[in-house]
Structure formats: C-alpha cells, structure tokens
C-alpha atoms as a PDB file:
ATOM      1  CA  UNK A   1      12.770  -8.924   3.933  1.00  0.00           C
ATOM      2  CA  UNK A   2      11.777  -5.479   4.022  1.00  0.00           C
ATOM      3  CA  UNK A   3       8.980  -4.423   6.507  1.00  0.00           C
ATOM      4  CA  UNK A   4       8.294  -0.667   4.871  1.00  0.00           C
ATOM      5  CA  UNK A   5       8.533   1.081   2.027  1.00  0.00           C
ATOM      6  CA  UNK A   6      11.318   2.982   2.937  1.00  0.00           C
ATOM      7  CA  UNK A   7      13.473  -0.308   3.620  1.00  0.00           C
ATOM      8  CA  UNK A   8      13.149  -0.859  -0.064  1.00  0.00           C
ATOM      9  CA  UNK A   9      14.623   2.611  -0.954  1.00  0.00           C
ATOM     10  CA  UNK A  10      11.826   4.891  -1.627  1.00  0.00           C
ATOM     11  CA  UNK A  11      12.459   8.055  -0.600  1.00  0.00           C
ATOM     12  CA  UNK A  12       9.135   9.904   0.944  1.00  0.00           C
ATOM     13  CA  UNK A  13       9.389  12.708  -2.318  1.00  0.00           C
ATOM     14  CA  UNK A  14       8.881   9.506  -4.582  1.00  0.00           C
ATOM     15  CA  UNK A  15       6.565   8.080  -2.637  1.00  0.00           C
ATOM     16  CA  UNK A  16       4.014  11.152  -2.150  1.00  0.00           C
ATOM     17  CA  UNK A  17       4.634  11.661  -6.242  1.00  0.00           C
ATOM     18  CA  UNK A  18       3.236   7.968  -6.318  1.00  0.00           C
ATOM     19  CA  UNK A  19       0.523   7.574  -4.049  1.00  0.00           C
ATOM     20  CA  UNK A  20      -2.106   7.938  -5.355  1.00  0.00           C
ATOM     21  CA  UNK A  21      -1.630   5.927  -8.391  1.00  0.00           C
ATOM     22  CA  UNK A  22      -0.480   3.131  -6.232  1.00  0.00           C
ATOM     23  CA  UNK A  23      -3.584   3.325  -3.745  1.00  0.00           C
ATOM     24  CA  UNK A  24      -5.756   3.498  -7.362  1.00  0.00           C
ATOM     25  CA  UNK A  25      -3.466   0.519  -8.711  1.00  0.00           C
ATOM     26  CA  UNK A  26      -4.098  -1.040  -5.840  1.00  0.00           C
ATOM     27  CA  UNK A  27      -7.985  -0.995  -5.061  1.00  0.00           C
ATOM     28  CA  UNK A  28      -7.981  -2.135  -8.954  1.00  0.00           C
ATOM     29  CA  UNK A  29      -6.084  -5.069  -8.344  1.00  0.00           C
ATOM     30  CA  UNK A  30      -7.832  -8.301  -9.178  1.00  0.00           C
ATOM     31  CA  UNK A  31      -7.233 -10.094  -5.956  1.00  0.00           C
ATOM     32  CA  UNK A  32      -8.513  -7.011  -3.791  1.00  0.00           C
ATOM     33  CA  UNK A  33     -12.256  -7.998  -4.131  1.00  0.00           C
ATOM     34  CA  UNK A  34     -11.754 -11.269  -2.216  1.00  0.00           C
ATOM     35  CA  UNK A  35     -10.640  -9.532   0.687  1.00  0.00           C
ATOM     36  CA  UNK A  36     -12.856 -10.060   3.246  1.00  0.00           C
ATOM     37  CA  UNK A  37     -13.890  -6.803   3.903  1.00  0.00           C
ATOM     38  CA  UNK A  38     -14.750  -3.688   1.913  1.00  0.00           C
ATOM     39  CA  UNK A  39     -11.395  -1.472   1.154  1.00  0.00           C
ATOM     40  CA  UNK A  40     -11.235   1.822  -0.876  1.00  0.00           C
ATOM     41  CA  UNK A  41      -9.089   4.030  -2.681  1.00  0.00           C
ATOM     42  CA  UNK A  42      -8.782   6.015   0.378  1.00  0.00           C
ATOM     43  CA  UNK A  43      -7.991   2.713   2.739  1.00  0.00           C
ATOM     44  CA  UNK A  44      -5.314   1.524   0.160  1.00  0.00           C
ATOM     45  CA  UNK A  45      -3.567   5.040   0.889  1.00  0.00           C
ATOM     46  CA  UNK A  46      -4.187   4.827   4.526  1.00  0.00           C
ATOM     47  CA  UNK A  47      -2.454   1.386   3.811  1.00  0.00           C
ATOM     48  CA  UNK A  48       0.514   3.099   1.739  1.00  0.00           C
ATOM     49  CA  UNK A  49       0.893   5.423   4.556  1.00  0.00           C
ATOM     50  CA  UNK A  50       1.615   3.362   7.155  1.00  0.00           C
ATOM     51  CA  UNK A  51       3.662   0.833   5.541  1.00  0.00           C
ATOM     52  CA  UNK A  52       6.037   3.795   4.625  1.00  0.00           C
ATOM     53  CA  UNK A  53       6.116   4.753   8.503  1.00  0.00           C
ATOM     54  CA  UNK A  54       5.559   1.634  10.103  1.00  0.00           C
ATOM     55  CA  UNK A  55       2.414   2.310  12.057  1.00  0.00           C
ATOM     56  CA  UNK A  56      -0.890   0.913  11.630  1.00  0.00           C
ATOM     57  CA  UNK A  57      -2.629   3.782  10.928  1.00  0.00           C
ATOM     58  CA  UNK A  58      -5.530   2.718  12.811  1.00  0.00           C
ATOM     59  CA  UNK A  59      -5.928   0.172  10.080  1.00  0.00           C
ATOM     60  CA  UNK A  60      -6.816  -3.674  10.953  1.00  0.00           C
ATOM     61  CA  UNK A  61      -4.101  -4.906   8.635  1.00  0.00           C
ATOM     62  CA  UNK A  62      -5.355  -8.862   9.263  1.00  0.00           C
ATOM     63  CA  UNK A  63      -8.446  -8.891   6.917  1.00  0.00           C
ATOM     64  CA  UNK A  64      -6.685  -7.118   4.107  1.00  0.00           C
ATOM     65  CA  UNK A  65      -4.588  -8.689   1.623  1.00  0.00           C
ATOM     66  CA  UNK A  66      -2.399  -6.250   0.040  1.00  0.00           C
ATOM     67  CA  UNK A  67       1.362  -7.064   0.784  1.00  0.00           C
ATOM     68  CA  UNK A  68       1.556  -7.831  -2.862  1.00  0.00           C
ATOM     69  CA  UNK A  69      -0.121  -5.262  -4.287  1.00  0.00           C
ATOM     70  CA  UNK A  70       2.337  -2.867  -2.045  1.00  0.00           C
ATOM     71  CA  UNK A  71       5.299  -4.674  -3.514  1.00  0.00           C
ATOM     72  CA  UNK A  72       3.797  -4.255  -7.066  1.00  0.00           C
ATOM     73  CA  UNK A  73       3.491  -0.455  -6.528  1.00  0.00           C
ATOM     74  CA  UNK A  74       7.199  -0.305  -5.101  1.00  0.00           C
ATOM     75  CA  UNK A  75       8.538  -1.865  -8.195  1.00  0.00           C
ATOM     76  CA  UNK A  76       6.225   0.866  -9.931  1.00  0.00           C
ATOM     77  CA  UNK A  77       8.540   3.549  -8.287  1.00  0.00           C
ATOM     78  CA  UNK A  78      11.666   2.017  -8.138  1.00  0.00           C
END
C-alpha cells in the first residue's frame, strides 16, 4: 500500500493546485470531529504536507484519524 501521496502518482504541481481544497474537504469530513483532539484547516494541510514528503511535520499523527480522508482527497486529484 502506498505510504505518501506521491506513491499514488500525484505529482507535487497537482498536489499544491489541490491543497487547500483537500485540507478544507478534509476538516469538513464527518468523521473528523471524533478525533480526539482539536484539528484545523491549517493542521489538515500540515497533514497533506507531510504525507506527500514523508515526514511528520512535527505533527502527532496517533490522535488523528485522517488516512481516509487523505485517500478521499487523492482520488479527488487523480
């Protein structure tokens, strides 16, 4: 399975057309308020970020639940 964004073929141009849409798309989703912490726009493109570059961003990826809204915004691009 792929581990970042670009593994599933999205070039960085697409990407940075997309992110902010996504990281909107994202924080709207309806499974992001039972995450157990707070996230915003701004985390879900923090979150975007370094799941395209595979780095944590400084992010504290194990309270957040947003592998599937990442995979939702990939097929948004693809």
């Amino acid at each position: 399975m792929p581990l970042t964004v670009k593994e599933f073929g999205v070039g960085e141009a697409e990407f940075e057309k997309h992110l902010n849409q996504m990281a909107a798309g994202a924080f709207e989703d309806p499974c992001t308020p039972s995450n157990p912490r707070e996230v915003s726009v701004e985390d879900m493109k923090k979150i975007y970020i370094a799941a395209t570059k595979s780095i944590s961003a400084g992010i504290d990826f194990s309270s957040i639940k947003t592998y599937s809204s990442v995979l939702k915004a990939i097929e948004v691009i693809k």
